[in-house]
N, C-alpha and C. Protein backbone atom coordinates (compact mmCIF):
# COMPACT_ATOMS: atom_id res chain seq x y z
N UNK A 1 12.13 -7.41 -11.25
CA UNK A 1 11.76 -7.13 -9.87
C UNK A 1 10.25 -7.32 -9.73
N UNK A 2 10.12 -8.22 -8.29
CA UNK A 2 8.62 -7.96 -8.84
C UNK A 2 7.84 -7.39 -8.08
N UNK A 3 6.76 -7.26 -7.75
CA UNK A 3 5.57 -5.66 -7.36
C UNK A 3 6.22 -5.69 -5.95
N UNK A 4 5.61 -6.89 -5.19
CA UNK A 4 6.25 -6.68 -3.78
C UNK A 4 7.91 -6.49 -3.41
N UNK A 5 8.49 -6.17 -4.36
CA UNK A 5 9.98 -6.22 -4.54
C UNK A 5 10.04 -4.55 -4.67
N UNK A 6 9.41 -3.66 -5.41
CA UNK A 6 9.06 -2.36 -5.54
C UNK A 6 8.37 -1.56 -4.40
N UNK A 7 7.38 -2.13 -4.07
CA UNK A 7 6.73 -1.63 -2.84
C UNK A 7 7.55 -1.21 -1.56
N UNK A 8 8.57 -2.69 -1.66
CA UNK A 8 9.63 -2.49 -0.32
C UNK A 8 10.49 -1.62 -0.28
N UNK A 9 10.97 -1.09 -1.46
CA UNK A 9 11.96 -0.16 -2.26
C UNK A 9 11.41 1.35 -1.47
N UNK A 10 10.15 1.14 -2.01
CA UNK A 10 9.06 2.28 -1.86
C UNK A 10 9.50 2.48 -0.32
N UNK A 11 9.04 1.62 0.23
CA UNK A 11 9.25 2.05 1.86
C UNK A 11 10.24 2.63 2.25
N UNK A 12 11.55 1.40 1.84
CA UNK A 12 12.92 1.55 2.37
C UNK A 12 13.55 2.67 2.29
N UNK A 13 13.15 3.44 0.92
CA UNK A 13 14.03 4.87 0.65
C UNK A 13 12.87 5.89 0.94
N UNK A 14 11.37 5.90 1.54
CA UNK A 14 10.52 6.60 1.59
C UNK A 14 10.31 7.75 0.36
N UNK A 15 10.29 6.47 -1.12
CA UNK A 15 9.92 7.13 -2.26
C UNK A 15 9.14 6.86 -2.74
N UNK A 16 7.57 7.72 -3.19
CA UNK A 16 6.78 7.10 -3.24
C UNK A 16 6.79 6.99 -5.10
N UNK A 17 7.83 7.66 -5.62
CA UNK A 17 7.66 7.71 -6.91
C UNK A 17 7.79 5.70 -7.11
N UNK A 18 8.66 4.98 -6.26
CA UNK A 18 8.72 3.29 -6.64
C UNK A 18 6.96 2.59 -6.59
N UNK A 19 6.52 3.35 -5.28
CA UNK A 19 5.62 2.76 -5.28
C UNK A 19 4.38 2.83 -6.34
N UNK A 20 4.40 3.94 -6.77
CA UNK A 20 3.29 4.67 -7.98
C UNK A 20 4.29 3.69 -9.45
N UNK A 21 4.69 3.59 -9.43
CA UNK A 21 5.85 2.98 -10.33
C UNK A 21 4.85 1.18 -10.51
N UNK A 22 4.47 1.07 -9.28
CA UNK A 22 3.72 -0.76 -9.39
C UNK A 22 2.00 -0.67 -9.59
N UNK A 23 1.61 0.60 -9.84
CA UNK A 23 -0.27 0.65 -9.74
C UNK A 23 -0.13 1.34 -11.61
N UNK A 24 -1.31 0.15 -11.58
CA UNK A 24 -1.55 0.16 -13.20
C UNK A 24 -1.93 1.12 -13.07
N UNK A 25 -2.58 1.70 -14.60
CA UNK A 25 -3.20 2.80 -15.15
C UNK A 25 -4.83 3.27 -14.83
N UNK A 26 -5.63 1.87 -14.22
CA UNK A 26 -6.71 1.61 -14.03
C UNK A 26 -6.85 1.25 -12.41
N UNK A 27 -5.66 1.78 -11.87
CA UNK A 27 -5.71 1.66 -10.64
C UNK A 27 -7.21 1.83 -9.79
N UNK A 28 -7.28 1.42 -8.69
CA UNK A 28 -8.74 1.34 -7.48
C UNK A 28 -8.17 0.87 -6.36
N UNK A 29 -8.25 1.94 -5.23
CA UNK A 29 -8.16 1.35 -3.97
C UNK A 29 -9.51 1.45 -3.68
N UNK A 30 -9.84 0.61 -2.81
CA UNK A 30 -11.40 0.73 -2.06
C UNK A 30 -11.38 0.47 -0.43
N UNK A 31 -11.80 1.64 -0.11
CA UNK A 31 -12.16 2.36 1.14
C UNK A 31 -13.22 1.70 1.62
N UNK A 32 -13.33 0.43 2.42
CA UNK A 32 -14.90 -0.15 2.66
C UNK A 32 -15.28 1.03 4.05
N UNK A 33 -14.83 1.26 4.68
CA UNK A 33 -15.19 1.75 5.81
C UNK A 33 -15.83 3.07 5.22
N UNK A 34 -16.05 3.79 4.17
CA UNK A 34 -16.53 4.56 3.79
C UNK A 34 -17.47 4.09 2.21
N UNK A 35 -17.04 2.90 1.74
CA UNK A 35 -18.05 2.19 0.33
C UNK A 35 -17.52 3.16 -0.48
N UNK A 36 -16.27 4.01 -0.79
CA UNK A 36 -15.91 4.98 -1.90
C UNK A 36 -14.51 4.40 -2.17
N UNK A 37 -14.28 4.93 -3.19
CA UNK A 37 -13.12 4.56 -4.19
C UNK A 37 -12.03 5.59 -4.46
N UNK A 38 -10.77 5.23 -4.55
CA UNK A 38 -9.99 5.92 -5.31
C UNK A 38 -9.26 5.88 -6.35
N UNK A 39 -8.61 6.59 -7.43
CA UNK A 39 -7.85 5.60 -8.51
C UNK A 39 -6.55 6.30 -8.22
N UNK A 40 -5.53 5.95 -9.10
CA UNK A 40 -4.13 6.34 -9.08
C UNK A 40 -3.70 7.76 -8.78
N UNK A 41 -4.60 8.78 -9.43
CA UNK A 41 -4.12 10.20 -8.99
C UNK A 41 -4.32 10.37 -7.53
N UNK A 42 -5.43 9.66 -7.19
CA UNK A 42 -4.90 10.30 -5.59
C UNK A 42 -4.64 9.24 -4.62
N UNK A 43 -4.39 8.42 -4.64
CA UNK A 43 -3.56 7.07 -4.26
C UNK A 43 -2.06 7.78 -4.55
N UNK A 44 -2.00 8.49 -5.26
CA UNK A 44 -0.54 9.23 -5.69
C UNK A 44 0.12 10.19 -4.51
N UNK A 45 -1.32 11.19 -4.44
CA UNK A 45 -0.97 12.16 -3.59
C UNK A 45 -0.84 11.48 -2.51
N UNK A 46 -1.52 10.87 -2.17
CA UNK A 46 -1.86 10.48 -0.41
C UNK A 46 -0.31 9.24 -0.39
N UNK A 47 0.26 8.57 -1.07
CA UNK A 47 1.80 7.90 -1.25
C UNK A 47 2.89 9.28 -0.86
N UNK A 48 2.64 9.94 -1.83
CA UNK A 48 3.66 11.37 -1.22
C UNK A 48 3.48 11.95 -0.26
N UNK A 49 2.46 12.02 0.25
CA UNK A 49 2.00 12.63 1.70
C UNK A 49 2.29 11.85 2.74
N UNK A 50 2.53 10.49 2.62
CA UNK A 50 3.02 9.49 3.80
C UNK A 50 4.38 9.34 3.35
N UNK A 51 4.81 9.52 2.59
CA UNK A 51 6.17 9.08 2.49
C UNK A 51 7.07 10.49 2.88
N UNK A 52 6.30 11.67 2.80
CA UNK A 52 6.99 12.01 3.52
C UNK A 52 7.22 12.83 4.89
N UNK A 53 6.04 12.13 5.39
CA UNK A 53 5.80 12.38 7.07
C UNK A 53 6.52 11.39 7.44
N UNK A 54 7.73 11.68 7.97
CA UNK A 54 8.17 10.98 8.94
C UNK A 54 7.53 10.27 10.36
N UNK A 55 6.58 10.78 10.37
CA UNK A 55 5.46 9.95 11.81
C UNK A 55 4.64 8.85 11.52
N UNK A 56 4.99 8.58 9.98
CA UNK A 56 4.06 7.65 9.31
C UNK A 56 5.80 6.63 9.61
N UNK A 57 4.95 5.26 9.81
CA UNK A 57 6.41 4.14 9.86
C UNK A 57 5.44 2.72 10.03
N UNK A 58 6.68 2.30 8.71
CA UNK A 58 5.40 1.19 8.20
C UNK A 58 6.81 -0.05 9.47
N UNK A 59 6.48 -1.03 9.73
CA UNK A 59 7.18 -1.91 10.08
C UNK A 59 6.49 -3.32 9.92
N UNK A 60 7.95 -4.23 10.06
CA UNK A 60 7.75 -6.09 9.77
C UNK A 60 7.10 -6.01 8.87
N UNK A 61 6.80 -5.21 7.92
CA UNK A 61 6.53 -5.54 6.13
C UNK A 61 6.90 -7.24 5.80
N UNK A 62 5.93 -7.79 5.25
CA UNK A 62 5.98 -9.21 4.94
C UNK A 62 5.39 -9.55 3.72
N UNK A 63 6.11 -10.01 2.77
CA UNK A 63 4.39 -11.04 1.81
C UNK A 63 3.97 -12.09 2.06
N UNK A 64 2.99 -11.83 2.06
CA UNK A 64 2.53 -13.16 2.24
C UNK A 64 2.28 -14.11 0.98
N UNK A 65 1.86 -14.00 0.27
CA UNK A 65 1.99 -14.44 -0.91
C UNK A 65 1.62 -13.31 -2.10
N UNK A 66 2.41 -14.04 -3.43
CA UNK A 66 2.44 -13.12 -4.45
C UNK A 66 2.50 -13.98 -5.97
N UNK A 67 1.46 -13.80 -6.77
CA UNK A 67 1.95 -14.57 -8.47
C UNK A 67 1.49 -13.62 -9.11
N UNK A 68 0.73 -14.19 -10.16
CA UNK A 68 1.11 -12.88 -11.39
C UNK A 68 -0.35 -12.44 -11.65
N UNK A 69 -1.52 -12.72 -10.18
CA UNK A 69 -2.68 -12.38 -9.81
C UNK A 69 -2.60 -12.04 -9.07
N UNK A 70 -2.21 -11.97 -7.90
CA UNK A 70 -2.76 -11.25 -6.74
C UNK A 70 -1.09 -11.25 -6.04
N UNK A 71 -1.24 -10.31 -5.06
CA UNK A 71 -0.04 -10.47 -3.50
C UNK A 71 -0.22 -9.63 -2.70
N UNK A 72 -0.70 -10.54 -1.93
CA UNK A 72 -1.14 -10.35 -0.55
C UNK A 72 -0.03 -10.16 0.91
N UNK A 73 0.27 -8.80 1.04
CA UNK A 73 1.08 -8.47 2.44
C UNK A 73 0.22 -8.03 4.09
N UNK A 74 1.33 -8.25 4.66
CA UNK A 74 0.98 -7.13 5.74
C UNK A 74 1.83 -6.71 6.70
N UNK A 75 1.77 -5.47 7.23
CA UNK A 75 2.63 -5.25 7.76
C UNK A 75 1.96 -4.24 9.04
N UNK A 76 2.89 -3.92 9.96
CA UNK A 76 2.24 -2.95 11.10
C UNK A 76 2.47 -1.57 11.19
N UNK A 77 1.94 -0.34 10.84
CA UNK A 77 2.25 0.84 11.14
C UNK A 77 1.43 1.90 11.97
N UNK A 78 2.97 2.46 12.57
CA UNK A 78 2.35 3.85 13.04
C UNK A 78 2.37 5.23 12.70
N UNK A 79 0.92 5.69 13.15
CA UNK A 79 0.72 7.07 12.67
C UNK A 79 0.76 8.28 13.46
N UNK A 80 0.71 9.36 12.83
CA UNK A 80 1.17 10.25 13.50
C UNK A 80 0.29 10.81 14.67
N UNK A 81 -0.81 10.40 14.84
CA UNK A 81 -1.96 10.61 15.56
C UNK A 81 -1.36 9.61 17.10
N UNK A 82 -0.49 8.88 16.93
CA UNK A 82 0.27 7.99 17.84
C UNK A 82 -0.57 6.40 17.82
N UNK A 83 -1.72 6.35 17.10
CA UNK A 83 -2.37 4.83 16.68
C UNK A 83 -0.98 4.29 16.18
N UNK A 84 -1.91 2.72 16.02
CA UNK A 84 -0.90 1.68 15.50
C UNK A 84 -1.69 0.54 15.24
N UNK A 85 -1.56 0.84 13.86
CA UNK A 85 -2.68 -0.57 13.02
C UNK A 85 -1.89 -1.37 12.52
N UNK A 86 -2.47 -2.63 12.53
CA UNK A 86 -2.12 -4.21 11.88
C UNK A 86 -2.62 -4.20 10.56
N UNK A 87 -2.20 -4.01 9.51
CA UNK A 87 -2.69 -4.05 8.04
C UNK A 87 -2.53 -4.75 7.32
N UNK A 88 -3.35 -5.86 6.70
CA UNK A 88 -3.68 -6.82 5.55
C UNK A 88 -4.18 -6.15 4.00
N UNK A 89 -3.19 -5.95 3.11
CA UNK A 89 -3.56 -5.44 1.91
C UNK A 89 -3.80 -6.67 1.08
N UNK A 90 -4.49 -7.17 0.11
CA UNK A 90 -4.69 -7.44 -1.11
C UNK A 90 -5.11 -6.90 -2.10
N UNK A 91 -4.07 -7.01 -3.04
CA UNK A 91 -3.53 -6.11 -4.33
C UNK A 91 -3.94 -7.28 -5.32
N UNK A 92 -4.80 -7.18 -6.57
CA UNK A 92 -5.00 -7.56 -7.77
C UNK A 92 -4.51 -7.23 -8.85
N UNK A 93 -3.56 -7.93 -9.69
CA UNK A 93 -2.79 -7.84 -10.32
C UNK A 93 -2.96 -7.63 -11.75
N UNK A 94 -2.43 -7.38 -12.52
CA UNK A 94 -2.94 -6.54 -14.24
C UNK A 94 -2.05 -6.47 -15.12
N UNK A 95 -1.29 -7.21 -15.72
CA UNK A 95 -0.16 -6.80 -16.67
C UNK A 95 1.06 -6.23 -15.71
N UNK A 96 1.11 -7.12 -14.83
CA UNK A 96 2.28 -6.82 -14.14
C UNK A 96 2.60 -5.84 -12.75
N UNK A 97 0.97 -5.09 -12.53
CA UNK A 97 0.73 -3.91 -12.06
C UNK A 97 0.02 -4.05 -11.06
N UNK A 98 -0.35 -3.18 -9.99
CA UNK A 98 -1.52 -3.51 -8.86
C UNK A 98 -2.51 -2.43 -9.69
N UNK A 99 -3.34 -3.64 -9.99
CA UNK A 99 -4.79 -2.45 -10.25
C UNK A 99 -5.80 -2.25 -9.11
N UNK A 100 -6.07 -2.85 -8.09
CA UNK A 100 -6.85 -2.82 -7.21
C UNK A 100 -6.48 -3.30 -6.16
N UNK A 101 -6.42 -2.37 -4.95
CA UNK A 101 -6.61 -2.63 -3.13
C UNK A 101 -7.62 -2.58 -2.36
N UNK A 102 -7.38 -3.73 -1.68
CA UNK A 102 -8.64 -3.67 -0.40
C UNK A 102 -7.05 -3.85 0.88
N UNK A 103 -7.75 -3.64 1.63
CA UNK A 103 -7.12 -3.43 3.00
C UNK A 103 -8.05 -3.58 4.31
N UNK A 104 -7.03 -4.35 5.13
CA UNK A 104 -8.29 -4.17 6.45
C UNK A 104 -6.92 -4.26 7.40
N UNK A 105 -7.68 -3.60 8.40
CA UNK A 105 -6.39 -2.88 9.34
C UNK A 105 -7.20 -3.22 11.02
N UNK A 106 -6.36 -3.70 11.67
CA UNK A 106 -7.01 -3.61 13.43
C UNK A 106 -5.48 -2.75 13.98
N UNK A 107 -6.32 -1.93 14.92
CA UNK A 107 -5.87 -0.74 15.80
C UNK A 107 -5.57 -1.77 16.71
N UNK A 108 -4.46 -1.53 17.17
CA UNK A 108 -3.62 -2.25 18.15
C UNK A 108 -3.18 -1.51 19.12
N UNK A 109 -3.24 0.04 18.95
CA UNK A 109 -2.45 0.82 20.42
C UNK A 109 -3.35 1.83 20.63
């Protein structure tokens, strides 16, 4: 199965244990809108915390492309605040794993 094949899993059953299941050990998301970082432990929490607010709803999930470096999705979700962002992730890839996210998102509602 491969990462973006897990991720969707992740969504579909709103488990975030699939999704923590695809971020290496050396995980990094990066927050530009703030220039700070996070690694897997709390990329963890904050996966369980959306997965299981139901007001969080990811939709038209797509890849855009994916090899055994990078895969690049996006998809549209809304939050519980009643926004609704357009989100472009690119995920860098590691032994099979996402070690690193950037993301850029436009507010649409």
């Amino acid at each position: 199965m491969g990462v973006y094949e897990l991720l969707m899993k992740a969504i579909e059953e709103r488990d975030a244990r699939h999704y923590i299941e695809a971020l290496h050990e050396d995980y990094e998301f990066v927050r530009h809108q703030t220039g700070t970082t996070m690694g897997k432990s709390k990329m963890s929490e904050m996966m369980a915390a959306m997965m299981a607010n139901e007001d969080v709803v990811i939709k038209e999930p797509r890849c855009i492309y994916e090899n055994d470096e990078i895969l690049v999705e996006h998809s549209v979700m809304d939050f519980p605040d009643g926004t609704t962002e357009a989100v472009m992730a690119v995920h860098t890839k590691k032994d099979g794993k996402i070690v690193r996210t950037e993301t850029g998102a436009t507010l649409i509602q």
